[in-house]
C-alpha atoms as a PDB file:
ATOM      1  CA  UNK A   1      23.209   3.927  -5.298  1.00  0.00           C
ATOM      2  CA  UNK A   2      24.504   7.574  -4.377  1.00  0.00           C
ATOM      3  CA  UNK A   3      27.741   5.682  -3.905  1.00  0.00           C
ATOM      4  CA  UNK A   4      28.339   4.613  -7.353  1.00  0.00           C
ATOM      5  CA  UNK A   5      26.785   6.938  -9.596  1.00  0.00           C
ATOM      6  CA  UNK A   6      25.613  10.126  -7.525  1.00  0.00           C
ATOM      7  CA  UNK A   7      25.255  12.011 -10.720  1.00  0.00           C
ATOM      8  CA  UNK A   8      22.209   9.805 -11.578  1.00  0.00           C
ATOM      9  CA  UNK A   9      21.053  10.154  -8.185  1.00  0.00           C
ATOM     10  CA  UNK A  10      20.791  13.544  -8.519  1.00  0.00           C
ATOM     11  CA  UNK A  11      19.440  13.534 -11.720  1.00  0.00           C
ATOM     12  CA  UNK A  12      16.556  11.227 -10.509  1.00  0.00           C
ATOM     13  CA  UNK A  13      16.029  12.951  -7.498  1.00  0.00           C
ATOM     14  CA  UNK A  14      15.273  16.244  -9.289  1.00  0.00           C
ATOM     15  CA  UNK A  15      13.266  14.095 -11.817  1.00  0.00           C
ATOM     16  CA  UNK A  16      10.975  12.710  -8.890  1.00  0.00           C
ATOM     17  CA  UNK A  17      11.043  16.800  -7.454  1.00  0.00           C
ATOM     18  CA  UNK A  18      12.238  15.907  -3.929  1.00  0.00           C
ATOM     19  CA  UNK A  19      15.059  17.737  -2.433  1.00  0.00           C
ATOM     20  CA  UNK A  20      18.114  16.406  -1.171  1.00  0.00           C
ATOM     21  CA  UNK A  21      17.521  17.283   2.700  1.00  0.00           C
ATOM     22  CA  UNK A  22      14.239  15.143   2.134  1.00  0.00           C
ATOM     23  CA  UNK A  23      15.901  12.291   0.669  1.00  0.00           C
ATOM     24  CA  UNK A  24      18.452  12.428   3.228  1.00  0.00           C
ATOM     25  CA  UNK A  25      15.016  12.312   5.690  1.00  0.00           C
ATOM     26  CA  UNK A  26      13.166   9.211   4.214  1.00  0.00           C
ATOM     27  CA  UNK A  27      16.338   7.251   4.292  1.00  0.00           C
ATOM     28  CA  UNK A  28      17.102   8.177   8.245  1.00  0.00           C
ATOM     29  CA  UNK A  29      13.240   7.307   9.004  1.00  0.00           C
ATOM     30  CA  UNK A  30      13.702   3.969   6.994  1.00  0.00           C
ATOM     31  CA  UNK A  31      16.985   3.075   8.786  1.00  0.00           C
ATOM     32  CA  UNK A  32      15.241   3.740  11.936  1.00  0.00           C
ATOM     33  CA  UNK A  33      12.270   1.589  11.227  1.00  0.00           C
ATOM     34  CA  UNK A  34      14.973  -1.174  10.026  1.00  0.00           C
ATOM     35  CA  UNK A  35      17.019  -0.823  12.954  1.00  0.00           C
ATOM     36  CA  UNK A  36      14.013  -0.650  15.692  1.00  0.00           C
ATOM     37  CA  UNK A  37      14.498  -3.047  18.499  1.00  0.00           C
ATOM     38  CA  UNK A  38      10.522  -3.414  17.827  1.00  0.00           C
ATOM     39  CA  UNK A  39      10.665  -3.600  13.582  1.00  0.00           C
ATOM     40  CA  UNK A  40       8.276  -4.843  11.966  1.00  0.00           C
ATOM     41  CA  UNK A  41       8.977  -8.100   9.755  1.00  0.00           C
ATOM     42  CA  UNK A  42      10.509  -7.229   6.492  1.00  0.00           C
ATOM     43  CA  UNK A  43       7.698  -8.458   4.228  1.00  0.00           C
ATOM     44  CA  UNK A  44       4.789  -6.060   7.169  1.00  0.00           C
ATOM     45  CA  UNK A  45       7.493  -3.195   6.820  1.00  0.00           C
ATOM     46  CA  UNK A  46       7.306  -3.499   2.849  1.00  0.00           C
ATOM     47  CA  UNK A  47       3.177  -3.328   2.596  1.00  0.00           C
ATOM     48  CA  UNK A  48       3.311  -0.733   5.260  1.00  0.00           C
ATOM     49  CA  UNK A  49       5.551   1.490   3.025  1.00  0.00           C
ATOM     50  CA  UNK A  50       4.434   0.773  -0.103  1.00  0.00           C
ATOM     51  CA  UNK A  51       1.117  -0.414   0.054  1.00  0.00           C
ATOM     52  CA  UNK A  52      -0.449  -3.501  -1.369  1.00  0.00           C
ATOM     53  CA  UNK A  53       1.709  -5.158  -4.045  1.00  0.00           C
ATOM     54  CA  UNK A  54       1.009  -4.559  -7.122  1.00  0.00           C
ATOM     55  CA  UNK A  55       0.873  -8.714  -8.098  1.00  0.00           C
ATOM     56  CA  UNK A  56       1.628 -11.056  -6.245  1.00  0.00           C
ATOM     57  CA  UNK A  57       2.195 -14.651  -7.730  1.00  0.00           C
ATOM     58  CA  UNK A  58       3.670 -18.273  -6.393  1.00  0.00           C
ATOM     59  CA  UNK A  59       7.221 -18.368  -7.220  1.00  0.00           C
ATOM     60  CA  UNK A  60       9.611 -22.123  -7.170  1.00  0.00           C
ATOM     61  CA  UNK A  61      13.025 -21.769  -6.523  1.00  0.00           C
ATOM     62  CA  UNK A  62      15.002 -24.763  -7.013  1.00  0.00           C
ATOM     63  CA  UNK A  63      12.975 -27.134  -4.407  1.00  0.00           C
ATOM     64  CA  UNK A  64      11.724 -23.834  -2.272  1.00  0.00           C
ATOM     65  CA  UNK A  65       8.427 -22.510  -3.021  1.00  0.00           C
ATOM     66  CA  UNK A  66       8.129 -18.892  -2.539  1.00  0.00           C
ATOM     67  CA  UNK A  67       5.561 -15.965  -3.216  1.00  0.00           C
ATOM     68  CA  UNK A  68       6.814 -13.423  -5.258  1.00  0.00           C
ATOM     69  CA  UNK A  69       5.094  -9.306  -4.312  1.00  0.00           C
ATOM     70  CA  UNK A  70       6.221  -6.511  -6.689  1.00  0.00           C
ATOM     71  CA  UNK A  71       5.410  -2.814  -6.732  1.00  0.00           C
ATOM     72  CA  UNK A  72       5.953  -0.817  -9.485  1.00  0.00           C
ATOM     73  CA  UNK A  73       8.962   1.928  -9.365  1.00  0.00           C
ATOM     74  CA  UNK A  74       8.027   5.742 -10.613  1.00  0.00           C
ATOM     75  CA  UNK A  75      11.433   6.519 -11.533  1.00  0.00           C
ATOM     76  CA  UNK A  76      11.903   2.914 -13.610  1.00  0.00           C
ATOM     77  CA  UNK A  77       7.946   2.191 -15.394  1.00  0.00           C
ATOM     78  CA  UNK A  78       9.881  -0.706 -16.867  1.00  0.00           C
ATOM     79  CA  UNK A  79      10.755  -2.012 -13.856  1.00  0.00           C
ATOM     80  CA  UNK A  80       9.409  -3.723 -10.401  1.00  0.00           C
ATOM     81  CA  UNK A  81      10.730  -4.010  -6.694  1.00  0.00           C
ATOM     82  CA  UNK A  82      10.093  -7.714  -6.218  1.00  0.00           C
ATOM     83  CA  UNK A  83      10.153  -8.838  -2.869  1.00  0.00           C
ATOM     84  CA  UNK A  84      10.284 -12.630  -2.647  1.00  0.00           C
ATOM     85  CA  UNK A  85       8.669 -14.269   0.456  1.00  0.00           C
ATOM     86  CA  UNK A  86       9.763 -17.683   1.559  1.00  0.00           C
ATOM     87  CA  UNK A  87       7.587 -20.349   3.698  1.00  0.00           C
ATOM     88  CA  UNK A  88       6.520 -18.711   7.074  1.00  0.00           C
ATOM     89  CA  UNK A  89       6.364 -15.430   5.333  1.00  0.00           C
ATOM     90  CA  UNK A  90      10.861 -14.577   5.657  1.00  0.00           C
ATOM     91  CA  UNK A  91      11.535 -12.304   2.866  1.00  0.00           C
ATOM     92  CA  UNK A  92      14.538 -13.961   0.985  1.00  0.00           C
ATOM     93  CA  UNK A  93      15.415 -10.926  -1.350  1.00  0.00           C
ATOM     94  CA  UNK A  94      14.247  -8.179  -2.176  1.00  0.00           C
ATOM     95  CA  UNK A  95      15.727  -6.049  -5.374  1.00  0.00           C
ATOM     96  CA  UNK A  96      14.789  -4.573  -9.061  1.00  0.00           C
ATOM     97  CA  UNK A  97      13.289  -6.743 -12.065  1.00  0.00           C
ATOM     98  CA  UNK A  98      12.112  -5.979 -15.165  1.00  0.00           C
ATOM     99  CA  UNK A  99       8.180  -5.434 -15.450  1.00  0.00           C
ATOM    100  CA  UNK A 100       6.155  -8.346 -16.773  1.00  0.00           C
ATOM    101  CA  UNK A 101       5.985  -8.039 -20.530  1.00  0.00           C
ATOM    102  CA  UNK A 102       8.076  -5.073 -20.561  1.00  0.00           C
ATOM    103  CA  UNK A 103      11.352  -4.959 -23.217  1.00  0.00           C
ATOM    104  CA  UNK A 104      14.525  -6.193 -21.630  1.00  0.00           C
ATOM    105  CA  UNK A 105      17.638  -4.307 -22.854  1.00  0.00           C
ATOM    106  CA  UNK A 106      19.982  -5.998 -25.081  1.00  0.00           C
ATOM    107  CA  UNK A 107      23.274  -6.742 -23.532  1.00  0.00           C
ATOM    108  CA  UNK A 108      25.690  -8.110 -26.587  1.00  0.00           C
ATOM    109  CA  UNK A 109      28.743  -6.549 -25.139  1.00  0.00           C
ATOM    110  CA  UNK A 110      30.626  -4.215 -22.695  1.00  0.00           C
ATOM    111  CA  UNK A 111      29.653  -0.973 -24.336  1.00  0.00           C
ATOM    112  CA  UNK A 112      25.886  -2.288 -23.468  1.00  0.00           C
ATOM    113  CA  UNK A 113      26.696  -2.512 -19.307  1.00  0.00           C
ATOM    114  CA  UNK A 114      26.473   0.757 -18.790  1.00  0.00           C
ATOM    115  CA  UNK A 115      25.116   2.695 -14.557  1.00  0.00           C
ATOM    116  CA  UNK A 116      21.205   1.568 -14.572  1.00  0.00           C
ATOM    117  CA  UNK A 117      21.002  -0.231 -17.773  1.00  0.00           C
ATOM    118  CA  UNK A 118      20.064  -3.784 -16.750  1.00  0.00           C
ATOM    119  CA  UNK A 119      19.331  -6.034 -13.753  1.00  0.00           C
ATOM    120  CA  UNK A 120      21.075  -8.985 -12.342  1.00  0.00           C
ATOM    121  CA  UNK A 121      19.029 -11.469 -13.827  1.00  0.00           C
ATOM    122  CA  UNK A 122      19.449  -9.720 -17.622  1.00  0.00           C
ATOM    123  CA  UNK A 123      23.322  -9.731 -17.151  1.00  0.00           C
ATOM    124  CA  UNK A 124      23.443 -13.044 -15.726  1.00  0.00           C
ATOM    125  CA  UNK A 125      21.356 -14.609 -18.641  1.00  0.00           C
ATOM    126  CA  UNK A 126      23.319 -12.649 -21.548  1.00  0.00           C
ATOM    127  CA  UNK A 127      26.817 -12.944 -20.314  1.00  0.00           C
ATOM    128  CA  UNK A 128      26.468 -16.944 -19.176  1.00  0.00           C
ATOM    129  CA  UNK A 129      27.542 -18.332 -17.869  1.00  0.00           C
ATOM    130  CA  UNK A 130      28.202 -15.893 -14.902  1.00  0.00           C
ATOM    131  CA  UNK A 131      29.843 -16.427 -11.747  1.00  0.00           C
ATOM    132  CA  UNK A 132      27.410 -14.655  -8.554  1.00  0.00           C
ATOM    133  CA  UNK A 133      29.792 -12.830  -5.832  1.00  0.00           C
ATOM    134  CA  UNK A 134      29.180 -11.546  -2.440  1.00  0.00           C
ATOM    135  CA  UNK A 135      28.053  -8.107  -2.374  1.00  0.00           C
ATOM    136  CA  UNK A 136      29.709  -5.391  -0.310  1.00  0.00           C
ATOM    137  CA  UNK A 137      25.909  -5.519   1.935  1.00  0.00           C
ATOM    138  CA  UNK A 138      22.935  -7.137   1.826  1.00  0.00           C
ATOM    139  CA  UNK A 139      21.338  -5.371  -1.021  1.00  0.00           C
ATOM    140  CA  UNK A 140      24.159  -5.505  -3.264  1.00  0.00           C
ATOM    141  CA  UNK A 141      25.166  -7.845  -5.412  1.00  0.00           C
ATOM    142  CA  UNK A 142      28.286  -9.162  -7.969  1.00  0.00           C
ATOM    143  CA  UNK A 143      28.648 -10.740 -11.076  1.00  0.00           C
ATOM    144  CA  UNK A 144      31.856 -12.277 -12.771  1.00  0.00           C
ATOM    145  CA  UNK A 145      31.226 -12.764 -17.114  1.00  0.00           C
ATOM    146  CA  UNK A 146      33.131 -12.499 -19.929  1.00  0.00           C
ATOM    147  CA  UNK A 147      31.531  -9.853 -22.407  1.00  0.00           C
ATOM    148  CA  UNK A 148      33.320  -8.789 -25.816  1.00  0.00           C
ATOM    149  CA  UNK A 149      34.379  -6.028 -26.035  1.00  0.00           C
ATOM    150  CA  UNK A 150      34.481  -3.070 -29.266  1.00  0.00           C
ATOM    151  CA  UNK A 151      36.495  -5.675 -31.235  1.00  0.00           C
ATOM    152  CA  UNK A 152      34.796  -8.576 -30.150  1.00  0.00           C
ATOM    153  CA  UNK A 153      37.813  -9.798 -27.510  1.00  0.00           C
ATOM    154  CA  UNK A 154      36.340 -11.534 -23.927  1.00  0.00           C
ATOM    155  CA  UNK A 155      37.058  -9.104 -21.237  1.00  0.00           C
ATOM    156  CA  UNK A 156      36.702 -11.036 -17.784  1.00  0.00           C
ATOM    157  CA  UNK A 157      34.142  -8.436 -16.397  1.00  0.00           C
ATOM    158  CA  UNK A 158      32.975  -8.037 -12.653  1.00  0.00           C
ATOM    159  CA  UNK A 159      29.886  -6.211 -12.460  1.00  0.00           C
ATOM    160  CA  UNK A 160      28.258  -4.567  -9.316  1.00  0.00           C
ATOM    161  CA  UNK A 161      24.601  -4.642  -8.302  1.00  0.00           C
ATOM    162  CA  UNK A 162      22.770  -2.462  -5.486  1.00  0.00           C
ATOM    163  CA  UNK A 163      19.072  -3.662  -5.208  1.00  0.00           C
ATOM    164  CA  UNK A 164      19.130  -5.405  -8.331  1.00  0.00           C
ATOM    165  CA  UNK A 165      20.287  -2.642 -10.498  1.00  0.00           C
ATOM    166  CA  UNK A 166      23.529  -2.190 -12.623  1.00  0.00           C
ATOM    167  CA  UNK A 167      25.811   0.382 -11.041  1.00  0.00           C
ATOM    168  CA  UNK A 168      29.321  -0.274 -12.329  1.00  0.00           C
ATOM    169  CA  UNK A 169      31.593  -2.460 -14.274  1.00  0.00           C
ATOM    170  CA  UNK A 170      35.104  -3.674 -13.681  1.00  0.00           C
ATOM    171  CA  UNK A 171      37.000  -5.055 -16.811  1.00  0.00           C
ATOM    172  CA  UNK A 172      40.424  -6.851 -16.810  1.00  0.00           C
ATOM    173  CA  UNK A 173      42.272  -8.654 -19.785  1.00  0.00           C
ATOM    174  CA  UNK A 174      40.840 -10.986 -21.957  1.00  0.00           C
ATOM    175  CA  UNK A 175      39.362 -13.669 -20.669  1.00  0.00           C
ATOM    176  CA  UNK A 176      40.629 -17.098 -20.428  1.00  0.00           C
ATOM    177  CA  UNK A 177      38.793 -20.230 -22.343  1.00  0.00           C
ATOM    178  CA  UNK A 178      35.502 -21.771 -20.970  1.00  0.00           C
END
């Protein structure tokens, strides 16, 4: 996220009272333990990290059925990292959602999509119908809407994702019809 927005990195880092050489530290020991030629399985490497889930609960996708684990996030009480296990235990994604019963944001239009605001699911369902796009790497992800803008004109919007998270908007002209 340091990429996009490395003011609120900072900010959240000092929030959370860790300093930036240890930061820098549990990301190199995570990339190691992703990168071993003996790593764990994703969904192992999760629970070993951060414990039991918080809930876990059966999940459908389309035809798949899944298990959905979440853990709850200090720096976002609002929100959960949700990893989603598929048959044979493969995890299948793992990124940001809103807490159960907690208050989504309300997204009406571009003004709303600001760095952190919302998550990909949020976006997706108020700016529908919305195109998905690759991301840049596995935990990132893209959206293409059209959102009004000040004076209520579509703006074709592409929005970028990193684990589930808003990070940045890119708006063009106004958008075409449906």
């Amino acid at each position: 996220m340091a990429d996009h927005n490395p003011e609120l990195v900072a900010d959240a880092r000092r929030r959370l009272g860790v300093s930036i050489a240890e930061m820098r530290d549990v990301n190199k020991r995570w990339q190691a333990m992703v990168r071993s030629p003996r790593a764990r399985a994703a969904a192992s490497r999760y629970r070993s990290v951060l414990g039991a889930p918080e809930s876990t609960a059966p999940r459908r996708i389309g035809d798949l059925d899944c298990e959905a684990w979440q853990w709850p996030v200090p720096l976002w009480p609002d929100l959960r990292f949700e990893v989603l296990r598929g048959p044979g235990g493969a995890v299948w994604n793992e990124w940001l959602v809103r807490a159960p019963g907690a208050p989504g944001p309300v997204l009406r239009t571009l003004a709303d999509l600001t760095p952190w605001s919302c998550t990909v699911d949020e976006a997706a369902r108020a700016f529908a119908p919305a195109r998905p796009l690759e991301g840049t790497a596995p935990t990132r992800w893209g959206l293409a809407f059209a959102a009004p803008d000040a004076d209520g004109v579509p703006r074709e919007v592409v929005a970028e994702f990193t684990w589930g998270l808003l990070q940045r908007t890119a708006v063009s002209g106004a958008a075409g019809p449906p």
